[in-house]
Protein backbone atom coordinates (compact mmCIF):
# COMPACT_ATOMS: atom_id res chain seq x y z
CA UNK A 1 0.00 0.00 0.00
CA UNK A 2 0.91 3.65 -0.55
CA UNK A 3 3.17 5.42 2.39
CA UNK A 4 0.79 7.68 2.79
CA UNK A 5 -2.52 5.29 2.70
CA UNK A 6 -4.33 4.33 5.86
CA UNK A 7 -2.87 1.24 7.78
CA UNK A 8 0.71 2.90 6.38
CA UNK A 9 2.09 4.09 9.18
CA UNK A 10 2.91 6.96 7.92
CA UNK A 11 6.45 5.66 6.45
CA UNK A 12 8.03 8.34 4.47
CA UNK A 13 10.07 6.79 1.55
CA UNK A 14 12.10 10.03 1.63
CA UNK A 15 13.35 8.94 5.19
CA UNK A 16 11.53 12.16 6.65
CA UNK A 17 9.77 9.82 9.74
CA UNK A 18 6.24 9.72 10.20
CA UNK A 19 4.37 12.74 9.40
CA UNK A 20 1.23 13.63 10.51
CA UNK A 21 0.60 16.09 7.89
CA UNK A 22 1.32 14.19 4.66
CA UNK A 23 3.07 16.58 3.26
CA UNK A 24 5.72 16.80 0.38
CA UNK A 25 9.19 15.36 1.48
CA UNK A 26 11.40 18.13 2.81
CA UNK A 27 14.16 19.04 -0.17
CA UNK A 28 16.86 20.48 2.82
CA UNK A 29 16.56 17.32 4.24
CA UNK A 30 17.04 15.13 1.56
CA UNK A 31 20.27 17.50 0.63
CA UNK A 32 21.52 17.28 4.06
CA UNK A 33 21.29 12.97 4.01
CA UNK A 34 23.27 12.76 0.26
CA UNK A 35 25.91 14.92 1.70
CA UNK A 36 26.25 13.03 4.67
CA UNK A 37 26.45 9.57 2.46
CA UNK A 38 29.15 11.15 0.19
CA UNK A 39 31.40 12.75 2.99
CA UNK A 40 31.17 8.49 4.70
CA UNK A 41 32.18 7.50 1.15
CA UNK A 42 35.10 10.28 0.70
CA UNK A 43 36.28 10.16 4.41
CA UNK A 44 34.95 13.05 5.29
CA UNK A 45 33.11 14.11 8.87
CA UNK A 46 29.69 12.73 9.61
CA UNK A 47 27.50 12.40 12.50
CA UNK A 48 24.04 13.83 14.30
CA UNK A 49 25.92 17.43 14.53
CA UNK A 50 26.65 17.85 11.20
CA UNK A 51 23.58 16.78 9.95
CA UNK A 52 21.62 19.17 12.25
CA UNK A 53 24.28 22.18 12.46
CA UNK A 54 24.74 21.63 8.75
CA UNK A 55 28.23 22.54 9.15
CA UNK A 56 29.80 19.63 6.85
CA UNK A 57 31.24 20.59 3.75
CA UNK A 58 31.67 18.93 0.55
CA UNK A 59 35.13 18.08 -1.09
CA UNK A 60 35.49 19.55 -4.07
CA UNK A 61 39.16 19.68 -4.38
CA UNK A 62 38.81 15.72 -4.49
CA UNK A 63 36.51 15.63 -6.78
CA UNK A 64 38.75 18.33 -8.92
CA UNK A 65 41.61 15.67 -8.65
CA UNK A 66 39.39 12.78 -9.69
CA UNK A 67 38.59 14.75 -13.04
CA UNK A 68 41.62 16.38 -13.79
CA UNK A 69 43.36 12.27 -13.44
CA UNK A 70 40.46 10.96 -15.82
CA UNK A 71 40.76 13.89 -18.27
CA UNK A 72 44.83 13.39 -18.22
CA UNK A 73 44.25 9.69 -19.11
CA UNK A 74 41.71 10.56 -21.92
CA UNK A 75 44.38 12.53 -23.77
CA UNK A 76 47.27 9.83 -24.12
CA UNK A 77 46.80 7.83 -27.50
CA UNK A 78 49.00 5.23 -29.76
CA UNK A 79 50.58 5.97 -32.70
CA UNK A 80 51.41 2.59 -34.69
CA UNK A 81 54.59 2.10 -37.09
CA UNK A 82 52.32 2.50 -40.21
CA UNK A 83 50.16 5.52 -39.04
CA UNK A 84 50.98 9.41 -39.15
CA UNK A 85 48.31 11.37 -36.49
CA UNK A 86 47.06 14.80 -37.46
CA UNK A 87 46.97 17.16 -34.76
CA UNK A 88 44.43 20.06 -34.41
CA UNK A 89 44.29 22.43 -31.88
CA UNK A 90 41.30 24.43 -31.53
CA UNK A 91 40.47 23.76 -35.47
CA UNK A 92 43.94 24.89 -36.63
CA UNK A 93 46.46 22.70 -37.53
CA UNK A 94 49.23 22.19 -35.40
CA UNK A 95 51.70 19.11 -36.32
CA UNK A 96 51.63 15.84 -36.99
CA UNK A 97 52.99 13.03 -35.05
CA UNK A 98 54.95 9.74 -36.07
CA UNK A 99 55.05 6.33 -34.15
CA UNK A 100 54.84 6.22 -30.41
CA UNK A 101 52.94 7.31 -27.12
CA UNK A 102 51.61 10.65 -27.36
CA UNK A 103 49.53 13.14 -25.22
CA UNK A 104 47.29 15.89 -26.43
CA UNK A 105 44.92 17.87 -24.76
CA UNK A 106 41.39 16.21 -25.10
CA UNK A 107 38.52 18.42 -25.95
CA UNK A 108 40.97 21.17 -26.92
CA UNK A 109 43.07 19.03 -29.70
CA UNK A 110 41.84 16.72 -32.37
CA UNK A 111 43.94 13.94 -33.47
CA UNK A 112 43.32 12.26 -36.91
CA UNK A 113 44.82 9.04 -37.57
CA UNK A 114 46.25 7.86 -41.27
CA UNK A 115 47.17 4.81 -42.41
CA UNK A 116 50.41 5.85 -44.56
CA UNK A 117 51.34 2.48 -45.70
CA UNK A 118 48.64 0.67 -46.55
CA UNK A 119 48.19 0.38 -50.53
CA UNK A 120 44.44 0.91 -51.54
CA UNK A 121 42.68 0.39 -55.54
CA UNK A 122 40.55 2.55 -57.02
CA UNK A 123 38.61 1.03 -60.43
CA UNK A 124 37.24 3.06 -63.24
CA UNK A 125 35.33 2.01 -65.81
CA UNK A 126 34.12 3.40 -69.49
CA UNK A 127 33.28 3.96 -72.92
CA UNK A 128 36.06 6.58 -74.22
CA UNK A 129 36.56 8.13 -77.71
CA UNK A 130 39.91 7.39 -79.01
CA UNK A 131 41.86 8.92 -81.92
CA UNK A 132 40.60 7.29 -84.63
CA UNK A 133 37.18 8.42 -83.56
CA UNK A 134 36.23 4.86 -82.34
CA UNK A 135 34.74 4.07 -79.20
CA UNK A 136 36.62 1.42 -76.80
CA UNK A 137 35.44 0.12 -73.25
CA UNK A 138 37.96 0.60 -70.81
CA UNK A 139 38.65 -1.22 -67.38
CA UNK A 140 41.37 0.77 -65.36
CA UNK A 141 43.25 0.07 -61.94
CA UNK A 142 45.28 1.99 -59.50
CA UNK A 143 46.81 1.60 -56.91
CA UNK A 144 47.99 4.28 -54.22
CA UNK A 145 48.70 5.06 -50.73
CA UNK A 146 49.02 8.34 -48.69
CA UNK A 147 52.45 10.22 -48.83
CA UNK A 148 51.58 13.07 -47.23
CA UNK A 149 49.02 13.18 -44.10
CA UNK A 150 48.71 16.68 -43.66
CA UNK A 151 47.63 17.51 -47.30
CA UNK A 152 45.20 14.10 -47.18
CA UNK A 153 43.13 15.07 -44.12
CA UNK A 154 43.13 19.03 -44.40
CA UNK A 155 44.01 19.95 -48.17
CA UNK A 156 41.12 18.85 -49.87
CA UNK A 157 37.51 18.06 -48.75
CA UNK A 158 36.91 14.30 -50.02
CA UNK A 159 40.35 13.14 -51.46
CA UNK A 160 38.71 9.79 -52.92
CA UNK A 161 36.44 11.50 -55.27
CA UNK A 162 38.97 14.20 -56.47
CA UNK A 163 40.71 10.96 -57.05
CA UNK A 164 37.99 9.42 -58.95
CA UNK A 165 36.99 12.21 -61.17
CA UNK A 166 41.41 12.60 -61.97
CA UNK A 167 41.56 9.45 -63.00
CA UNK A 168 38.57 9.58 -65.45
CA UNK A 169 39.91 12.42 -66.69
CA UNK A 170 43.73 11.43 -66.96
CA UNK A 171 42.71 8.24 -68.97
CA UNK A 172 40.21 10.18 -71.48
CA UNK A 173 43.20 12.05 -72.32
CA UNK A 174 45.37 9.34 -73.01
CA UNK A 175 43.00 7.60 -74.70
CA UNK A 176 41.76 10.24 -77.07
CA UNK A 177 45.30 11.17 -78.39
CA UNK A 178 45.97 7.16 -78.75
CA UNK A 179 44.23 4.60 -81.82
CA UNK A 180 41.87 2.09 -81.12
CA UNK A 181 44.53 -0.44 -82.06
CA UNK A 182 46.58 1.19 -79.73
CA UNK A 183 44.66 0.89 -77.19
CA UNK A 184 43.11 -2.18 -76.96
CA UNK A 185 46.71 -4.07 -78.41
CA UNK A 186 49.75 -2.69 -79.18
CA UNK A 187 50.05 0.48 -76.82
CA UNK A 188 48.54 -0.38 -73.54
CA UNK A 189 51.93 -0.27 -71.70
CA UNK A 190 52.32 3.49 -73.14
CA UNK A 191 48.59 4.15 -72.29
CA UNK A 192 48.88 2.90 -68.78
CA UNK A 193 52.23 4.80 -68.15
CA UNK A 194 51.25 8.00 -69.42
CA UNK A 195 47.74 7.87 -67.60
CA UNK A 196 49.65 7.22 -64.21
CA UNK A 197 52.51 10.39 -65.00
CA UNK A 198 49.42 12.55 -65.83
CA UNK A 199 46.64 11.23 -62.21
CA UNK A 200 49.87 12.01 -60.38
CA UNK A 201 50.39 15.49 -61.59
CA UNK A 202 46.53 15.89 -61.05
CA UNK A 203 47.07 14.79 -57.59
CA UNK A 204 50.25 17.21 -56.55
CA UNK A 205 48.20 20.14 -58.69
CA UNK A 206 45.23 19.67 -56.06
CA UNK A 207 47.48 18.89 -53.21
CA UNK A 208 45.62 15.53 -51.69
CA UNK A 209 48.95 13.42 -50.62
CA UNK A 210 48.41 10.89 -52.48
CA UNK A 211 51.01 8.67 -54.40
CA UNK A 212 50.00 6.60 -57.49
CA UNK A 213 51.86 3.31 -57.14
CA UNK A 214 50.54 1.17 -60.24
CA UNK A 215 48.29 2.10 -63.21
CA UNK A 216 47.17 -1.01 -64.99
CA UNK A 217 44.93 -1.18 -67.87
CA UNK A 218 43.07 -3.87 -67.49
CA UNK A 219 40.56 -4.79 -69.96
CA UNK A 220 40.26 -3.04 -73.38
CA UNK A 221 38.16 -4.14 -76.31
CA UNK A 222 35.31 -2.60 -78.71
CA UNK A 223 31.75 -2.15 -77.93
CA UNK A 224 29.75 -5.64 -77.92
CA UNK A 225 27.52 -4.03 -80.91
CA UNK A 226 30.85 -4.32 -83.45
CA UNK A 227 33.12 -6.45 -81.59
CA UNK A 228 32.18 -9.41 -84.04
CA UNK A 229 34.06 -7.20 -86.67
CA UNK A 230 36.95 -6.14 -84.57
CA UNK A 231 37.53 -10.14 -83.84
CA UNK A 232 37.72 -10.60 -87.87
CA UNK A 233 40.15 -7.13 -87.66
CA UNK A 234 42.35 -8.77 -84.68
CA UNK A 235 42.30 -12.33 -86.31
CA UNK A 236 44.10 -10.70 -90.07
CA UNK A 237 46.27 -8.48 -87.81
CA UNK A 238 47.09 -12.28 -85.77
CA UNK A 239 47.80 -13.85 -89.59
CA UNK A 240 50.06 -10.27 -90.81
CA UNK A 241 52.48 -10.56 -87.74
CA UNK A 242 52.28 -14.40 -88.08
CA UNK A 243 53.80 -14.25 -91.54
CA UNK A 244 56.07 -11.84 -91.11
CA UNK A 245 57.53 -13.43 -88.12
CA UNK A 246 57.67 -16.32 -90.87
CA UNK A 247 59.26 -14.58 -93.21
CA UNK A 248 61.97 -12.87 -90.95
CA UNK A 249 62.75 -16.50 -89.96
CA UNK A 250 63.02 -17.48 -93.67
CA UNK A 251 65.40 -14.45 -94.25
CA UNK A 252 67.23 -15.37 -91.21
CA UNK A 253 67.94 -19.10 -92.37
CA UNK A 254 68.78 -18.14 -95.73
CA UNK A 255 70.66 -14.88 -95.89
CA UNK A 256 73.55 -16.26 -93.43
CA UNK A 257 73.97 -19.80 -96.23
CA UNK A 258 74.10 -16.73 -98.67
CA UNK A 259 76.54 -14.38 -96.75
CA UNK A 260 78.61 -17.69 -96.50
CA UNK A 261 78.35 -19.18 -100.23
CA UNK A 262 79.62 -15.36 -101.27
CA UNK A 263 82.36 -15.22 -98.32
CA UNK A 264 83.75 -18.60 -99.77
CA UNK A 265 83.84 -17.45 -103.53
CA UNK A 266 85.51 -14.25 -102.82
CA UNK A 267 87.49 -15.97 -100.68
CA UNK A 268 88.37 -18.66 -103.48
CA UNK A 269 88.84 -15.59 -106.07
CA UNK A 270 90.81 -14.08 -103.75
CA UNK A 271 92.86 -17.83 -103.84
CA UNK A 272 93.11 -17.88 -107.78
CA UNK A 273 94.25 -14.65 -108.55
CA UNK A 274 97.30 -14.91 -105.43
CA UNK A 275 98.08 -18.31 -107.72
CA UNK A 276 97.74 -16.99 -110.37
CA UNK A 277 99.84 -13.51 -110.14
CA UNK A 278 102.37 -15.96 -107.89
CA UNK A 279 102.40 -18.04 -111.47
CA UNK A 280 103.22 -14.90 -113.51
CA UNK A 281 105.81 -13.85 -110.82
CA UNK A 282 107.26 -17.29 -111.06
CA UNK A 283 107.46 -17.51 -114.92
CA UNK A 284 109.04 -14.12 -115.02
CA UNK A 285 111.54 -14.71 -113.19
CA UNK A 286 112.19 -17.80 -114.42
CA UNK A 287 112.56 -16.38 -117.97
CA UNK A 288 114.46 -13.71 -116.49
CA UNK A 289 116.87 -16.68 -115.36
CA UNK A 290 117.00 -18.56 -119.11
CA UNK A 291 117.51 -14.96 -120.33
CA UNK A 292 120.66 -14.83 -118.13
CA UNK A 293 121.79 -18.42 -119.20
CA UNK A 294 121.03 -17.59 -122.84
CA UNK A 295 123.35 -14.61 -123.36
CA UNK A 296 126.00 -17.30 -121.65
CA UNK A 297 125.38 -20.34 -123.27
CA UNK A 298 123.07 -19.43 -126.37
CA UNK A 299 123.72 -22.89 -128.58
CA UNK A 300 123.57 -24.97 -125.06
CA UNK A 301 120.41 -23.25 -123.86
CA UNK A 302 118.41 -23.23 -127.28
CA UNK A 303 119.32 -26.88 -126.99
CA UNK A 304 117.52 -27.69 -123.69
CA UNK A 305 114.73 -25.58 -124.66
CA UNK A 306 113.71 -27.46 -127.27
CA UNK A 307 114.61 -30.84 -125.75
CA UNK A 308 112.22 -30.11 -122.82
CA UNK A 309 109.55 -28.70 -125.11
CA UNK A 310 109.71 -31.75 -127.02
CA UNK A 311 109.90 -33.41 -123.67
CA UNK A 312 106.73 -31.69 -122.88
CA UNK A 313 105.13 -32.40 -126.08
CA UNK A 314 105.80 -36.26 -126.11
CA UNK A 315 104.35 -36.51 -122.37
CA UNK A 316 101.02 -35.01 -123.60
CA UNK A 317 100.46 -36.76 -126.80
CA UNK A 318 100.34 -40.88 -127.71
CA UNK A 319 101.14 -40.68 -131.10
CA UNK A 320 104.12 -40.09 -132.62
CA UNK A 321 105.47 -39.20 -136.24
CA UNK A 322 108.96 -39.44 -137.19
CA UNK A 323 110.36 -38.09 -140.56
CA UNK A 324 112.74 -40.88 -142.27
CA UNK A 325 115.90 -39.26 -143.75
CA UNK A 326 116.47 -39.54 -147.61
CA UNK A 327 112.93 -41.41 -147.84
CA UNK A 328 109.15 -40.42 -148.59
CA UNK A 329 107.89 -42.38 -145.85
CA UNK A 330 107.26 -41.87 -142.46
CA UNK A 331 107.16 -43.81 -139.61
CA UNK A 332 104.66 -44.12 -137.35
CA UNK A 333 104.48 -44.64 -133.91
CA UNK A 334 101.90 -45.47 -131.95
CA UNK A 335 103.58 -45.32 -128.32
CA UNK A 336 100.19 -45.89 -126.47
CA UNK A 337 99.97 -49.52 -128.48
CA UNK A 338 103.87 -50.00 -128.28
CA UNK A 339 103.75 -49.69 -124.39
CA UNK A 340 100.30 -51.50 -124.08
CA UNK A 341 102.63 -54.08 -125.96
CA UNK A 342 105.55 -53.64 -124.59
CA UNK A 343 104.61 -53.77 -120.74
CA UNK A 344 102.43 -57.24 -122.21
CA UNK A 345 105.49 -58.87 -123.55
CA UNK A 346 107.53 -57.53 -120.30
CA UNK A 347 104.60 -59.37 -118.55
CA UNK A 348 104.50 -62.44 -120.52
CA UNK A 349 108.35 -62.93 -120.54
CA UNK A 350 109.48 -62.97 -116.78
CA UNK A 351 113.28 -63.07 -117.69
CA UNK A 352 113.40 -59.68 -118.73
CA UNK A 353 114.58 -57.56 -116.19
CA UNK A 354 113.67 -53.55 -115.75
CA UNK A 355 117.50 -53.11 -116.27
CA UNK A 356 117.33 -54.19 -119.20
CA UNK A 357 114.42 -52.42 -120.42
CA UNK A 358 115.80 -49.13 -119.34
CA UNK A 359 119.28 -49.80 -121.22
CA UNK A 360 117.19 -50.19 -124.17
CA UNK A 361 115.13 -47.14 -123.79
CA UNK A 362 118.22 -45.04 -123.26
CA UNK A 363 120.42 -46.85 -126.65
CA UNK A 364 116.89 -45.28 -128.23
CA UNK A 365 116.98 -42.45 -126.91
CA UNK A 366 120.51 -41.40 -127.63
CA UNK A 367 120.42 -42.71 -130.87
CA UNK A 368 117.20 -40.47 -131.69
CA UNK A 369 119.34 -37.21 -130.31
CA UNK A 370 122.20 -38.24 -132.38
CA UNK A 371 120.24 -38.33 -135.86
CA UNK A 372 118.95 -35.68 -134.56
CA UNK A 373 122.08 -33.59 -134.56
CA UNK A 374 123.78 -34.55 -137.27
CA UNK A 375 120.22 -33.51 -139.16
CA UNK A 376 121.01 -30.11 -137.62
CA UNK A 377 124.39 -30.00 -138.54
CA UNK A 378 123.69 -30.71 -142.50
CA UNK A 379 121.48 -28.67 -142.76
CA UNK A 380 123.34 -25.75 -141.31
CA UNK A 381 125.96 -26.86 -144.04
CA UNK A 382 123.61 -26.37 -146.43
């Protein structure tokens, strides 16, 4: 039942006693007991006489104390190996901190925190007009982290979005001064280097701290409405560098076998003329020597050099004709049968000896020079 009820008793809730007149609880009262319970709890005086006199007094200074410990505590903070902090004081900026334990005012500074190493992608996508007026979708990547904290948190409002909107318009540059061929094949590298030189000079132009690690393009192709015709386009440009690369390796078996068949005939020229002028060389001074001999011995030399052209003459031929002196006939000779014969009957008849073959062939021999000169000598009579 209610405090205040009949068959209550009167019992204030307040802790004001019984009361006859069933009145409000009394406010001074109620003051007086919650100062009493907080001087037990801080150790300070308590007792009938201060609650009557009212002469107890509360401890501020303690409480003072109290706050000023929490409020130090709340203003030490962590700085971790990878993170820059940002420090505001009172809205202005006032430095920024590196790794460690750090203490800043709380309520009066504001401390940011950046991750500076951590390596974030941004993707674009879009249809772009290139050079060729053709239109190409583009898939683009990159890849960045902060490099300067300061500039990332203060410089500029929402640094992902200038980012966005630099890229877009970094790679519709590059793309518009590059072919569609370009593009989608042979100059992606070039397209993806010059679109990351040109986001980064965005970037330091606009001051956001960010670095642009890696630009890669992607995807490139045509539109899906004509990309049945590019495929035909691709596939002929495929077969073109597939011959040539053919034909280079054609050239490149047969042009050394030619640079070496031409190597070896001037080198064999170069052979035949050395003999040859070595030859001349040779037979000149040779001559020069039977010149020398001659105007010595003219009779003696005339002599040999007819007996070794005749010498010469016999060795090359098989036939031989020999003039009979004070007759109309002449002999014939035919040495090729006379030795097929002669080396036959040598054969057949075992006791003829080489030695005596030889003397033979020389009592011919000298005989034949003998005629021979005393033909010479008559007829220089004569």
């Amino acid at each position: 039942m209610a405090w205040n009820e009949p068959g209550g008793n009167n019992k204030d809730p307040w802790g004001g006693g019984n009361r006859n007149d069933g009145g409000p609880p009394d406010l001074d009262e109620l003051l007086r007991k919650l100062q009493q319970k907080l001087n037990g709890l801080f150790g300070g005086g308590s007792g009938s006489g201060g609650a009557a006199g009212g002469s107890g007094k509360f401890p501020w200074s303690l409480v003072l104390v109290v706050v000023a410990v929490l409020y130090g505590l709340l203003g030490f903070y962590q700085v971790n190996a990878n993170e820059s902090a940002v420090v505001l004081r009172l809205g202005k900026y006032h430095n920024t901190q590196t790794a460690g334990l750090h203490w800043n005012p709380p309520l009066i500074d504001h401390v940011t925190k950046v991750n500076m190493t951590e390596v974030r992608t941004e993707r674009t996508t879009g249809q772009m007009l290139t050079e060729d007026a053709s239109i190409v979708d583009v898939v683009l990547q990159v890849q960045w982290h902060i490099d300067d904290a300061e500039s990332y948190v203060l410089r500029v409002r929402d640094p992902l979005k200038s980012l966005q909107g630099a890229t877009d318009s970094a790679l519709r540059h590059v793309v518009g001064s590059t072919t569609l061929n370009g593009v989608i094949s042979q100059d992606r590298t070039r397209v993806s280097a010059d679109t990351q030189k040109r986001l980064q000079e965005y970037m330091d132009m606009y001051q956001t701290g960010i670095r642009i690690d890696v630009v890669n393009l992607t995807d490139a192709k045509a539109p899906r409405e004509v990309q049945d015709a590019f495929d035909d386009v691709t596939k002929a440009r495929e077969d073109e560098v597939r011959l040539q690369n053919e034909a280079q390796a054609y050239a490149n078996q047969v042009i050394p076998v030619a640079r070496g068949q031409a190597q070896r005939i001037i080198e064999e020229a170069e052979g035949y003329k050395s003999r040859v002028v070595e030859s001349a060389r040779g037979e000149a001074a040779r001559f020069d020597q039977l010149l020398a001999a001659y105007q010595q011995a003219p009779n003696v030399t005339r002599e040999r050099l007819y007996l070794d052209a005749v010498q010469q003459i016999m060795t090359n031929t098989s036939k031989v004709m020999v003039d009979v002196k004070d007759g109309s006939n002449m002999m014939y000779l035919p040495l090729d049968k006379l030795g097929v014969g002669s080396s036959s009957q040598v054969m057949q008849r075992k006791d003829v000896s080489p030695e005596v073959v030889d003397e033979v062939y020389q009592r011919i021999t000298d005989r034949l020079r003998t005629e021979s000169a005393k033909n010479r000598r008559s007829q220089n009579v004569r």
